[in-house]
PDB file of N, CA and C in Angstrom:
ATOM      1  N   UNK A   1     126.447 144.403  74.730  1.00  0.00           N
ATOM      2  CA  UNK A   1     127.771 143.814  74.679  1.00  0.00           C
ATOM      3  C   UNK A   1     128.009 143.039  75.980  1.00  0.00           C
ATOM      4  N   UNK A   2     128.839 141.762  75.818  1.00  0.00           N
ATOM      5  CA  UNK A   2     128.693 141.014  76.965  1.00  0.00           C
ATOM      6  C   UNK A   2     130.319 140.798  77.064  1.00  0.00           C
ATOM      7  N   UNK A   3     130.700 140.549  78.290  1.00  0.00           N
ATOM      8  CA  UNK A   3     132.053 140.096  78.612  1.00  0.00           C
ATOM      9  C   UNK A   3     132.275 138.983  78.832  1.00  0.00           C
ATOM     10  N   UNK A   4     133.271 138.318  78.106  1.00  0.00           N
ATOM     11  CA  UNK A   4     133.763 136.872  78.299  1.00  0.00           C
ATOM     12  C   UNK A   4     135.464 137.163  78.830  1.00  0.00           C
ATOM     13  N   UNK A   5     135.925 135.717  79.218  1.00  0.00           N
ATOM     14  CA  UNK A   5     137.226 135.289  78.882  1.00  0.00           C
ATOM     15  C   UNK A   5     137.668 134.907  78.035  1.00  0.00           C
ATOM     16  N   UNK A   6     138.727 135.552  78.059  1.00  0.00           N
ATOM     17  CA  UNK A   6     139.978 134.870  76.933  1.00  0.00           C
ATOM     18  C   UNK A   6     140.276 133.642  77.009  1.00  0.00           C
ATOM     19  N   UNK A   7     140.094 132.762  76.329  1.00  0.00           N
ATOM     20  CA  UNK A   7     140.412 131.330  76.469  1.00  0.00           C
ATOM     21  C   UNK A   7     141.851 131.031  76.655  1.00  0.00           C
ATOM     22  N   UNK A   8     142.355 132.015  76.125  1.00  0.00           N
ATOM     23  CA  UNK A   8     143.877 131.816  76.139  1.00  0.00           C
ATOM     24  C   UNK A   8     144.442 132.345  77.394  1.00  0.00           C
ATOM     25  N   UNK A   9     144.378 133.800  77.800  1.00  0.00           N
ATOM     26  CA  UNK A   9     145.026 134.335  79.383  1.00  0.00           C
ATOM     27  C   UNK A   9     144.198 134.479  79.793  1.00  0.00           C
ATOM     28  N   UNK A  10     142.561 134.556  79.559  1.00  0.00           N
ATOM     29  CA  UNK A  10     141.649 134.556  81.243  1.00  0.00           C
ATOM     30  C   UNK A  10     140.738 136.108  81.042  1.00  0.00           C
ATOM     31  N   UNK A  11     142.104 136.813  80.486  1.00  0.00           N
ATOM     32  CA  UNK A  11     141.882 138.373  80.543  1.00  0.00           C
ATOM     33  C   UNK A  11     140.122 138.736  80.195  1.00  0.00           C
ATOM     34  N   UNK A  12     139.513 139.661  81.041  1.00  0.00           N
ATOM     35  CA  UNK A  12     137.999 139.852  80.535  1.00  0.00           C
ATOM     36  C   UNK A  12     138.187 140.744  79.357  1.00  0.00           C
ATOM     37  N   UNK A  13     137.009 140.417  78.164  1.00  0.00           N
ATOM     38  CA  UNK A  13     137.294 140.825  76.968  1.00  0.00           C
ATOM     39  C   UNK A  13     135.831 140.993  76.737  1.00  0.00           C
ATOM     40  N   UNK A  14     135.517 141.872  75.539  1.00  0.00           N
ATOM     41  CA  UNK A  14     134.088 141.830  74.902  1.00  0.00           C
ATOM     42  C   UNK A  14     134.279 140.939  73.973  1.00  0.00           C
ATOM     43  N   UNK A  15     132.729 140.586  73.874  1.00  0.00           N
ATOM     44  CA  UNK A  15     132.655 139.523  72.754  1.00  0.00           C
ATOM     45  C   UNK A  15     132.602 139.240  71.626  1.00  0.00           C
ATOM     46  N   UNK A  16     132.607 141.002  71.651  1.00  0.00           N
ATOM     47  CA  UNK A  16     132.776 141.352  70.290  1.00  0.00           C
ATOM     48  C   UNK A  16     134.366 141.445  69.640  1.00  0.00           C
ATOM     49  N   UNK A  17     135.049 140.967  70.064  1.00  0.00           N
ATOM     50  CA  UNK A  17     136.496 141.478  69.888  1.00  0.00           C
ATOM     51  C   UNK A  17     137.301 140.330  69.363  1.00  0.00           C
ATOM     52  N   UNK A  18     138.050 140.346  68.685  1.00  0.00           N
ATOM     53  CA  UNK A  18     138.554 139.568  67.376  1.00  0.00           C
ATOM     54  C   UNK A  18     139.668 139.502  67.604  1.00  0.00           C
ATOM     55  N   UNK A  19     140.546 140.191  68.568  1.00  0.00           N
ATOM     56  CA  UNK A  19     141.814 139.702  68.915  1.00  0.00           C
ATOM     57  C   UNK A  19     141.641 140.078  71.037  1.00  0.00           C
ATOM     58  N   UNK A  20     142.588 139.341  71.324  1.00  0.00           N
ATOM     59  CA  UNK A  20     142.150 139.565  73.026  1.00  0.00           C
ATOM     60  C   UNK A  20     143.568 140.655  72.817  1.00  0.00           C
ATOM     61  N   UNK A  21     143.333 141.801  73.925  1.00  0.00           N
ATOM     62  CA  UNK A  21     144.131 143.259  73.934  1.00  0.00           C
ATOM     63  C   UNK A  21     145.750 142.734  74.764  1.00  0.00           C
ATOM     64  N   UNK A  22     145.208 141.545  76.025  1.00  0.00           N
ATOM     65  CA  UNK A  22     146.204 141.578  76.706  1.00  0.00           C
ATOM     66  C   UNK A  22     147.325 140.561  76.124  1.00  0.00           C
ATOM     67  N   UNK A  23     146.685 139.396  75.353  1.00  0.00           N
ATOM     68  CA  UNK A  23     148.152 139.105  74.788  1.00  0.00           C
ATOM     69  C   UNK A  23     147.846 138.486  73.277  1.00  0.00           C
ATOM     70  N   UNK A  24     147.011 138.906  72.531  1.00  0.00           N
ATOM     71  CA  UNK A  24     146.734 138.860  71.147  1.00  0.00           C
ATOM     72  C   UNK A  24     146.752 137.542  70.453  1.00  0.00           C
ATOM     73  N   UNK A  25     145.564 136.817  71.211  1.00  0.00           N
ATOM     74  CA  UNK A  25     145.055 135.978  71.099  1.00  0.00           C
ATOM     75  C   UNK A  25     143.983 136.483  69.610  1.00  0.00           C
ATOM     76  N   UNK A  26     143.820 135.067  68.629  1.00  0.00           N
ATOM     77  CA  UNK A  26     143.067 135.680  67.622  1.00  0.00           C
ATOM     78  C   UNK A  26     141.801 134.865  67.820  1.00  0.00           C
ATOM     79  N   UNK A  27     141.115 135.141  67.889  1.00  0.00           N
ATOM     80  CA  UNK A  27     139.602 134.688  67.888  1.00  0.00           C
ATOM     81  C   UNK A  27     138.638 134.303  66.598  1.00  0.00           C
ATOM     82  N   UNK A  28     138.941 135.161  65.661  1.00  0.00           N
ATOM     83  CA  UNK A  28     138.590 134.869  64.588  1.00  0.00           C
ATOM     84  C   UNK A  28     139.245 133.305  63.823  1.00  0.00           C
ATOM     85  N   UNK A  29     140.439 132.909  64.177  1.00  0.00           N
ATOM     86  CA  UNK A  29     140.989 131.656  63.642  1.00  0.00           C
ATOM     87  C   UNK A  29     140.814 130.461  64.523  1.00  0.00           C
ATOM     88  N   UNK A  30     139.823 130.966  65.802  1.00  0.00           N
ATOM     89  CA  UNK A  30     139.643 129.527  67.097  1.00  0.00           C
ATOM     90  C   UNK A  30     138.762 128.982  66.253  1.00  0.00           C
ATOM     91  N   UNK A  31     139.123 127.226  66.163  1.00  0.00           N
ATOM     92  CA  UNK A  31     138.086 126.806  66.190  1.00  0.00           C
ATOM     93  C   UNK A  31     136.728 126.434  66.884  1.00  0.00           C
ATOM     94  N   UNK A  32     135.511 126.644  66.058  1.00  0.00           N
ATOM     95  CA  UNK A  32     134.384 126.301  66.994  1.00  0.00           C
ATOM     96  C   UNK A  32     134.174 125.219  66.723  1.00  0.00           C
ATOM     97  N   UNK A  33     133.342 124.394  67.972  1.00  0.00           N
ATOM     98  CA  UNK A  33     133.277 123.214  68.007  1.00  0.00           C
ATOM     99  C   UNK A  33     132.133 122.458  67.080  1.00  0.00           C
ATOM    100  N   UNK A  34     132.364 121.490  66.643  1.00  0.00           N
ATOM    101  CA  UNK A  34     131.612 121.167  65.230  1.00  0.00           C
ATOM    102  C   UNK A  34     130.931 119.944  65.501  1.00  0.00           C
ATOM    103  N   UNK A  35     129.302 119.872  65.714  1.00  0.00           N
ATOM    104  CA  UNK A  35     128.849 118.840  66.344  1.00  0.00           C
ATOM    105  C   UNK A  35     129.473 117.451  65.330  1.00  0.00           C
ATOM    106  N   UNK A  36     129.038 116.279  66.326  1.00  0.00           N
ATOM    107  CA  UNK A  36     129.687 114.834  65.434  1.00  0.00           C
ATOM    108  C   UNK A  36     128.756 114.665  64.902  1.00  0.00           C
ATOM    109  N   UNK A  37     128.990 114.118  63.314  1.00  0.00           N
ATOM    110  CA  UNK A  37     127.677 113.871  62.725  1.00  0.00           C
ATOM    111  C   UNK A  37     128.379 112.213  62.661  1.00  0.00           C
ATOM    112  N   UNK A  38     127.584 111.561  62.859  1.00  0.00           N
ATOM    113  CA  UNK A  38     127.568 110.016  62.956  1.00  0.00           C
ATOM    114  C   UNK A  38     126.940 109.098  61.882  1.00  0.00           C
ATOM    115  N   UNK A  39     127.908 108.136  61.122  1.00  0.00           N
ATOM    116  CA  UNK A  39     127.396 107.968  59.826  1.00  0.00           C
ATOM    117  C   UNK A  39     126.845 106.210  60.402  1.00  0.00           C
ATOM    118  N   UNK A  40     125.140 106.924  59.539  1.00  0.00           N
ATOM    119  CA  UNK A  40     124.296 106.040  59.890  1.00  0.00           C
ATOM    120  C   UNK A  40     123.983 104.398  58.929  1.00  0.00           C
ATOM    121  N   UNK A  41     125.359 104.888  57.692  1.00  0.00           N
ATOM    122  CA  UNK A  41     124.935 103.661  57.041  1.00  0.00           C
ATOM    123  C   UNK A  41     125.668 102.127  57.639  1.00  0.00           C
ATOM    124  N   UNK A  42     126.332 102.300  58.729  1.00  0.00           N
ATOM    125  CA  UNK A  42     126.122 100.847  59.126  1.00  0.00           C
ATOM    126  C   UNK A  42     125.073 100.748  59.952  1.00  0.00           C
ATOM    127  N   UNK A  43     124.055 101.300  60.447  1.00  0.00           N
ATOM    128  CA  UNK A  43     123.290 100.999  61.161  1.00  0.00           C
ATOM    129  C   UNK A  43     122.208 100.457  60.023  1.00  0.00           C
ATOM    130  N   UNK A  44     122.245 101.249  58.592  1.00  0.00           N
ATOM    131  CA  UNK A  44     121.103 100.981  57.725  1.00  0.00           C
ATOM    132  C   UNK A  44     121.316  99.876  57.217  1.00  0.00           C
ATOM    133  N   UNK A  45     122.578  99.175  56.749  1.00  0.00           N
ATOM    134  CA  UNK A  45     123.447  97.867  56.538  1.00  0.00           C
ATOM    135  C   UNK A  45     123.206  96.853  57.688  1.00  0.00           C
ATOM    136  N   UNK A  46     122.887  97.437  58.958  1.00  0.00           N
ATOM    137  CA  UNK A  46     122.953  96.449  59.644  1.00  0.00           C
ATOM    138  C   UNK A  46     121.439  95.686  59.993  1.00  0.00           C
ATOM    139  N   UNK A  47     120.359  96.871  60.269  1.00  0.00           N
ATOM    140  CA  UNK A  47     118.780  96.468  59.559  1.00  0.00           C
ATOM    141  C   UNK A  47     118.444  95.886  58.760  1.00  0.00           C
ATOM    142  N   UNK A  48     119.003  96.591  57.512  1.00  0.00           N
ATOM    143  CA  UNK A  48     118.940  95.071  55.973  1.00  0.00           C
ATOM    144  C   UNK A  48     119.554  94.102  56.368  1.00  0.00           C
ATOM    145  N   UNK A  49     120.470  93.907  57.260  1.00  0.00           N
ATOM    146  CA  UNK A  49     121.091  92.417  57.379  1.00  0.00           C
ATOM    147  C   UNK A  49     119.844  91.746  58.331  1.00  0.00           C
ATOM    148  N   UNK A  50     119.415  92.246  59.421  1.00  0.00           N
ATOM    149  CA  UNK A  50     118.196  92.031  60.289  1.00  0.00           C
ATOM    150  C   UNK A  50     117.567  91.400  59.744  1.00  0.00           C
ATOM    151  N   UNK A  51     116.973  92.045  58.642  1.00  0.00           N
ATOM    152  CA  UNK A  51     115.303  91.812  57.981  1.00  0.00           C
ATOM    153  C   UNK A  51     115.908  90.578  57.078  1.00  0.00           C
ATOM    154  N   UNK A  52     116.785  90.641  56.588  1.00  0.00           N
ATOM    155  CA  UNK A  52     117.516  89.431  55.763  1.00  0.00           C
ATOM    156  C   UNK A  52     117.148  88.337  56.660  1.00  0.00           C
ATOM    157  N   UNK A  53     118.047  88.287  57.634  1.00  0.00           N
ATOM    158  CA  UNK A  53     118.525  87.683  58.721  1.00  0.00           C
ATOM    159  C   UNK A  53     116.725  87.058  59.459  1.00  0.00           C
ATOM    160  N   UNK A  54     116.051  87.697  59.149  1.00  0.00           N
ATOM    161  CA  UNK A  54     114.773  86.988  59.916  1.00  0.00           C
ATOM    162  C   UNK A  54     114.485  86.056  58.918  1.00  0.00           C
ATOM    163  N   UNK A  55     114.250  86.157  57.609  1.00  0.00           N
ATOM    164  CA  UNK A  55     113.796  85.412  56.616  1.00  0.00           C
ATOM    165  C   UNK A  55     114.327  84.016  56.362  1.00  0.00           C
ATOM    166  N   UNK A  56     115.784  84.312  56.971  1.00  0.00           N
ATOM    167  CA  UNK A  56     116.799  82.967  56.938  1.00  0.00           C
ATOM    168  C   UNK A  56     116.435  82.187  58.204  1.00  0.00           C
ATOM    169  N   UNK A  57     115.766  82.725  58.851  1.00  0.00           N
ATOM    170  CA  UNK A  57     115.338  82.253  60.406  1.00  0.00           C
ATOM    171  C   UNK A  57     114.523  81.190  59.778  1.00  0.00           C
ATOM    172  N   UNK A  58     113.438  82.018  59.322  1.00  0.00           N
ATOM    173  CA  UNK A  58     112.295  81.755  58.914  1.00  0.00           C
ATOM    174  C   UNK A  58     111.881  80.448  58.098  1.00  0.00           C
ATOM    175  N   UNK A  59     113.023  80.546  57.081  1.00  0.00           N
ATOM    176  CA  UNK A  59     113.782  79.801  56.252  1.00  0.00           C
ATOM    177  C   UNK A  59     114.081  77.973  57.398  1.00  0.00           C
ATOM    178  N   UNK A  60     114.914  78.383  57.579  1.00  0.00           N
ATOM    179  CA  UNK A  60     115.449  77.492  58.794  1.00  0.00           C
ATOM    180  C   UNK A  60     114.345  77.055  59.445  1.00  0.00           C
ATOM    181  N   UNK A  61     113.601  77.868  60.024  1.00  0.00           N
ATOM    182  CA  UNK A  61     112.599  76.659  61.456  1.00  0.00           C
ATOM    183  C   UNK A  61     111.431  76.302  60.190  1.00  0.00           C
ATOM    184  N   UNK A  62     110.888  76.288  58.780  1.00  0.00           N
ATOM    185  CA  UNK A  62     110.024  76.001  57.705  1.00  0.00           C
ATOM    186  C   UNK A  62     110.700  74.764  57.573  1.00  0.00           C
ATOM    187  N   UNK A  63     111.964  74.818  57.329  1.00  0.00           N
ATOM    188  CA  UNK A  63     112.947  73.424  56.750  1.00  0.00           C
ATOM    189  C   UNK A  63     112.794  72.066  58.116  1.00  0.00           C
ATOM    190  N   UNK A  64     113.242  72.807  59.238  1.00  0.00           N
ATOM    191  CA  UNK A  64     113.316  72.037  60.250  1.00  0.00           C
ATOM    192  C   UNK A  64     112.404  71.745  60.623  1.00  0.00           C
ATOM    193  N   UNK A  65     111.209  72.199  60.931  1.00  0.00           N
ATOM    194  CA  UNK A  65     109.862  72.283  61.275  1.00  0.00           C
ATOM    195  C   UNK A  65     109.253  71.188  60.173  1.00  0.00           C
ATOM    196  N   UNK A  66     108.967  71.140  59.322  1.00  0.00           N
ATOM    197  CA  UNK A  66     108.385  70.964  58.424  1.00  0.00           C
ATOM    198  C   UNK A  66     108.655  69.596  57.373  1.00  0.00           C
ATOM    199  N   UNK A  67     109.796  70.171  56.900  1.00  0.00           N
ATOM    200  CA  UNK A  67     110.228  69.136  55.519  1.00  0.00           C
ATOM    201  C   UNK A  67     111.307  68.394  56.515  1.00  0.00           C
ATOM    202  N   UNK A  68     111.626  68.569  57.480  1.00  0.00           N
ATOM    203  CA  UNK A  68     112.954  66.644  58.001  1.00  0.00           C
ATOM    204  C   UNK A  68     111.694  66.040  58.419  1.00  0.00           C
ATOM    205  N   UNK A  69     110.302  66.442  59.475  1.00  0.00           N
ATOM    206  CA  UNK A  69     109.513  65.539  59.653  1.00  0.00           C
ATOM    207  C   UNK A  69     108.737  65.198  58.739  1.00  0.00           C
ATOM    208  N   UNK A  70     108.407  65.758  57.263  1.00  0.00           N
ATOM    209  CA  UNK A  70     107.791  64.820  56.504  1.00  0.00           C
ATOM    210  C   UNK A  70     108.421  63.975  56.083  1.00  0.00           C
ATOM    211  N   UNK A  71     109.594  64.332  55.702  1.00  0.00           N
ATOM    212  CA  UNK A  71     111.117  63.140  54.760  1.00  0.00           C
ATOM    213  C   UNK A  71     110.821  62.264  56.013  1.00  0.00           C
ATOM    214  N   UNK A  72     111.097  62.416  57.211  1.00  0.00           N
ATOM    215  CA  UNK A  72     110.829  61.122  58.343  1.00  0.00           C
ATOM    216  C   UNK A  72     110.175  60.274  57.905  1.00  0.00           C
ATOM    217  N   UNK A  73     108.912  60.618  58.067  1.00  0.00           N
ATOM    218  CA  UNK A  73     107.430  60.299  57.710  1.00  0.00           C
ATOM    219  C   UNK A  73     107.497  59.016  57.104  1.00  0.00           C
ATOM    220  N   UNK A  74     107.595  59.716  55.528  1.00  0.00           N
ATOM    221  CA  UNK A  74     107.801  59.054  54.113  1.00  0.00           C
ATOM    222  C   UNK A  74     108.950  57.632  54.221  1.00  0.00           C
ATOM    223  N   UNK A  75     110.330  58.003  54.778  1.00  0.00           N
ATOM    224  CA  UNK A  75     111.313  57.346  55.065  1.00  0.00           C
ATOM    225  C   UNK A  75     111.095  56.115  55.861  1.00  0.00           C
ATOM    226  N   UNK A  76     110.385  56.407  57.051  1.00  0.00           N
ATOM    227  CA  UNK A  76     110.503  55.557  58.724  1.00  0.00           C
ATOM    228  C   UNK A  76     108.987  55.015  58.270  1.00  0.00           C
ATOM    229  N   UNK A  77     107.678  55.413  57.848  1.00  0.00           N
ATOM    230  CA  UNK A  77     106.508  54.872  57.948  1.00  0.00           C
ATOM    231  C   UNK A  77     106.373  53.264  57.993  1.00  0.00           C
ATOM    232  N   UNK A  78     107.205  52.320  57.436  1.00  0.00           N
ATOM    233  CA  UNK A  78     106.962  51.217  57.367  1.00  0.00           C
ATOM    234  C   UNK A  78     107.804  50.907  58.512  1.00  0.00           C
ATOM    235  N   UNK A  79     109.043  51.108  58.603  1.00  0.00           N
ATOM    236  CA  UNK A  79     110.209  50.365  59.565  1.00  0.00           C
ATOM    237  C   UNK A  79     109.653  50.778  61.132  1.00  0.00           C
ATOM    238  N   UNK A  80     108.823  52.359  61.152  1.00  0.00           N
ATOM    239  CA  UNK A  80     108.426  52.442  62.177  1.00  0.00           C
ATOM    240  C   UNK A  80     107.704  53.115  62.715  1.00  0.00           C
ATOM    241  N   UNK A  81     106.326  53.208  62.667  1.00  0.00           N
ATOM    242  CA  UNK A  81     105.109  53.513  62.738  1.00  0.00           C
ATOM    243  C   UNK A  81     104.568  54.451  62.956  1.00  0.00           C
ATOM    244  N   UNK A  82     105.460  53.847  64.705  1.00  0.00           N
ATOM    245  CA  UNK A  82     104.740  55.035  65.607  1.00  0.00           C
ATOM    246  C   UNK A  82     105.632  56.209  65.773  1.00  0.00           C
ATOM    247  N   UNK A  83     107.229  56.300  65.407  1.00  0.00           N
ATOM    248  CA  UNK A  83     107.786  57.395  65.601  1.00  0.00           C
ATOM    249  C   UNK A  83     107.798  58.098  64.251  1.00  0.00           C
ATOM    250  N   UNK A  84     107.262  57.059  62.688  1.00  0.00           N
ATOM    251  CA  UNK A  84     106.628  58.228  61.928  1.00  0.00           C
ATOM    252  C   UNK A  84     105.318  59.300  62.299  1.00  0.00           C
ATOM    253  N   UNK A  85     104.654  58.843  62.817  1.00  0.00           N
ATOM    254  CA  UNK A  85     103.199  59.504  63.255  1.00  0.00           C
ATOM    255  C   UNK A  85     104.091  60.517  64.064  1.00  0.00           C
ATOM    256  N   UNK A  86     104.579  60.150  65.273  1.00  0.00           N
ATOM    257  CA  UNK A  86     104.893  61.584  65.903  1.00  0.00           C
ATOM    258  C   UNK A  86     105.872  62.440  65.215  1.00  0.00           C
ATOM    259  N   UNK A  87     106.235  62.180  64.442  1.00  0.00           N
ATOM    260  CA  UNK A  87     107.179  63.109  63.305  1.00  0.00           C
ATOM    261  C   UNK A  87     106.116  64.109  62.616  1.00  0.00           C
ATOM    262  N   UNK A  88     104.586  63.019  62.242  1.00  0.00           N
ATOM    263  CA  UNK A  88     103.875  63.717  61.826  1.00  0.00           C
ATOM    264  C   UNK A  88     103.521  64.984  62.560  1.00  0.00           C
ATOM    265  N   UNK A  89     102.925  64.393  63.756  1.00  0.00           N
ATOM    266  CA  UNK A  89     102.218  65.349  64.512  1.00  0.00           C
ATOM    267  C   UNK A  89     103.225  66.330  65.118  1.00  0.00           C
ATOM    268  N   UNK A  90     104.406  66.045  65.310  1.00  0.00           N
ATOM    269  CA  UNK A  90     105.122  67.433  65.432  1.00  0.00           C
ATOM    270  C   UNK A  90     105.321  68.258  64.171  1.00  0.00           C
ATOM    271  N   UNK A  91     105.197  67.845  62.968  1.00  0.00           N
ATOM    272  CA  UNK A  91     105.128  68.494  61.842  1.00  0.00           C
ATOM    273  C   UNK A  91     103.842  69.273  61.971  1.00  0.00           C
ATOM    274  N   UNK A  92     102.410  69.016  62.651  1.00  0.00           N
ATOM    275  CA  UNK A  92     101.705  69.812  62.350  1.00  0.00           C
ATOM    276  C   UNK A  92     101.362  70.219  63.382  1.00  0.00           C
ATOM    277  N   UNK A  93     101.786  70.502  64.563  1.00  0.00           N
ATOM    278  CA  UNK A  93     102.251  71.236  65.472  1.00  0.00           C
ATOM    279  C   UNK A  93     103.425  72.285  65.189  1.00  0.00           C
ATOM    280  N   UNK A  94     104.234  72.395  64.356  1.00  0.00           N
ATOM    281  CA  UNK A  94     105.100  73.439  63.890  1.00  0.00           C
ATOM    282  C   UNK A  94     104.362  74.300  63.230  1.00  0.00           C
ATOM    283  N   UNK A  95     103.453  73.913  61.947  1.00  0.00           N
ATOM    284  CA  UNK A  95     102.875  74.238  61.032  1.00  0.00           C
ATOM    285  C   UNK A  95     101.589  75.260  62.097  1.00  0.00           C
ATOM    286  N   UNK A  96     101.118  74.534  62.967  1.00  0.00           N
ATOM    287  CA  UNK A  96      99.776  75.684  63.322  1.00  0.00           C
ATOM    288  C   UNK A  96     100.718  76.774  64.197  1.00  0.00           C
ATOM    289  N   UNK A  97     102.082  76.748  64.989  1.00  0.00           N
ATOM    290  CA  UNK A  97     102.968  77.612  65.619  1.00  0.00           C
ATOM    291  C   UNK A  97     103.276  78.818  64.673  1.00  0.00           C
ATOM    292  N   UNK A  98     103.671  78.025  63.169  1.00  0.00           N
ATOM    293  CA  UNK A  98     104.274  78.966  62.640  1.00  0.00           C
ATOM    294  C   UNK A  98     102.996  79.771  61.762  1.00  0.00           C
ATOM    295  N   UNK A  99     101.721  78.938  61.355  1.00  0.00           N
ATOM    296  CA  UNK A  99     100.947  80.288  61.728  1.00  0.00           C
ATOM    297  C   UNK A  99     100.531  81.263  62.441  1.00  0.00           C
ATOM    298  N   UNK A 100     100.379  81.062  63.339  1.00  0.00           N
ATOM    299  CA  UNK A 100     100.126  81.978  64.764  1.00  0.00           C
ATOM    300  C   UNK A 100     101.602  82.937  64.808  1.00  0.00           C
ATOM    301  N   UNK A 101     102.582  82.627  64.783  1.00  0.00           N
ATOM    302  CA  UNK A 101     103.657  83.611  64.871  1.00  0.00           C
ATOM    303  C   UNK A 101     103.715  84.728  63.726  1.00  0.00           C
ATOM    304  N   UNK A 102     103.422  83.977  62.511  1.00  0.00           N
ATOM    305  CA  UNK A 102     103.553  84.855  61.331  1.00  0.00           C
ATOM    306  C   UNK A 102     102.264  86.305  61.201  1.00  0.00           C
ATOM    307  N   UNK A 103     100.935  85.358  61.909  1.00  0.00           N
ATOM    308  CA  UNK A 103      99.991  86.195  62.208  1.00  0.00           C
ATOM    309  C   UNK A 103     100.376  86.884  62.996  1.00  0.00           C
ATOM    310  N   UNK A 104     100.954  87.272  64.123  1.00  0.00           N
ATOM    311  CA  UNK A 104     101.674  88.373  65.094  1.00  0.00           C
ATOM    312  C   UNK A 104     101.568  89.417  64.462  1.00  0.00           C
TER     313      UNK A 104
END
């Protein structure tokens, strides 16, 4: 048997004891403390938005990367030559980037 305090007057009490003697404190009706349980579905909502959220990336630098410098290309090739070609070649300079990244 071990001795504690009364949370309420201090008074030393066993721990076994269900009401405190000196001023009838009830022990049996204290609450105990109840760990926080922390609700994890916005964190799981917020991952699926992540993984979403990369694909739209993904999405995005394929479009930008890719299809405005071919539409360039196709568009500018006659009116202007040489800034179709480098449209090209940054088009396939995106294209070997975005293999190498995807390979990661």
């Amino acid at each position: 048997m071990a001795l504690i305090n009364c949370s309420n007057c201090g008074n030393t009490i066993s721990d076994k004891a269900l009401v405190c003697p000196k001023c009838g404190y009830n022990f049996s009706q204290q609450q105990t403390a109840k760990p926080e349980i922390r609700n994890t579905s916005g964190v799981d909502d917020f991952l699926k938005d992540v993984d979403s959220l990369e694909w739209y990336m993904w999405l995005i630098f394929i479009c930008l990367g890719w299809i405005i410098p071919l539409i360039y290309y196709f568009v500018k090739k006659d009116d202007y030559p040489n800034r179709a070609r480098q449209a090209l070649t940054a088009m396939v300079i995106n294209i070997i980037l975005s293999i190498i990244l995807l390979s990661l």
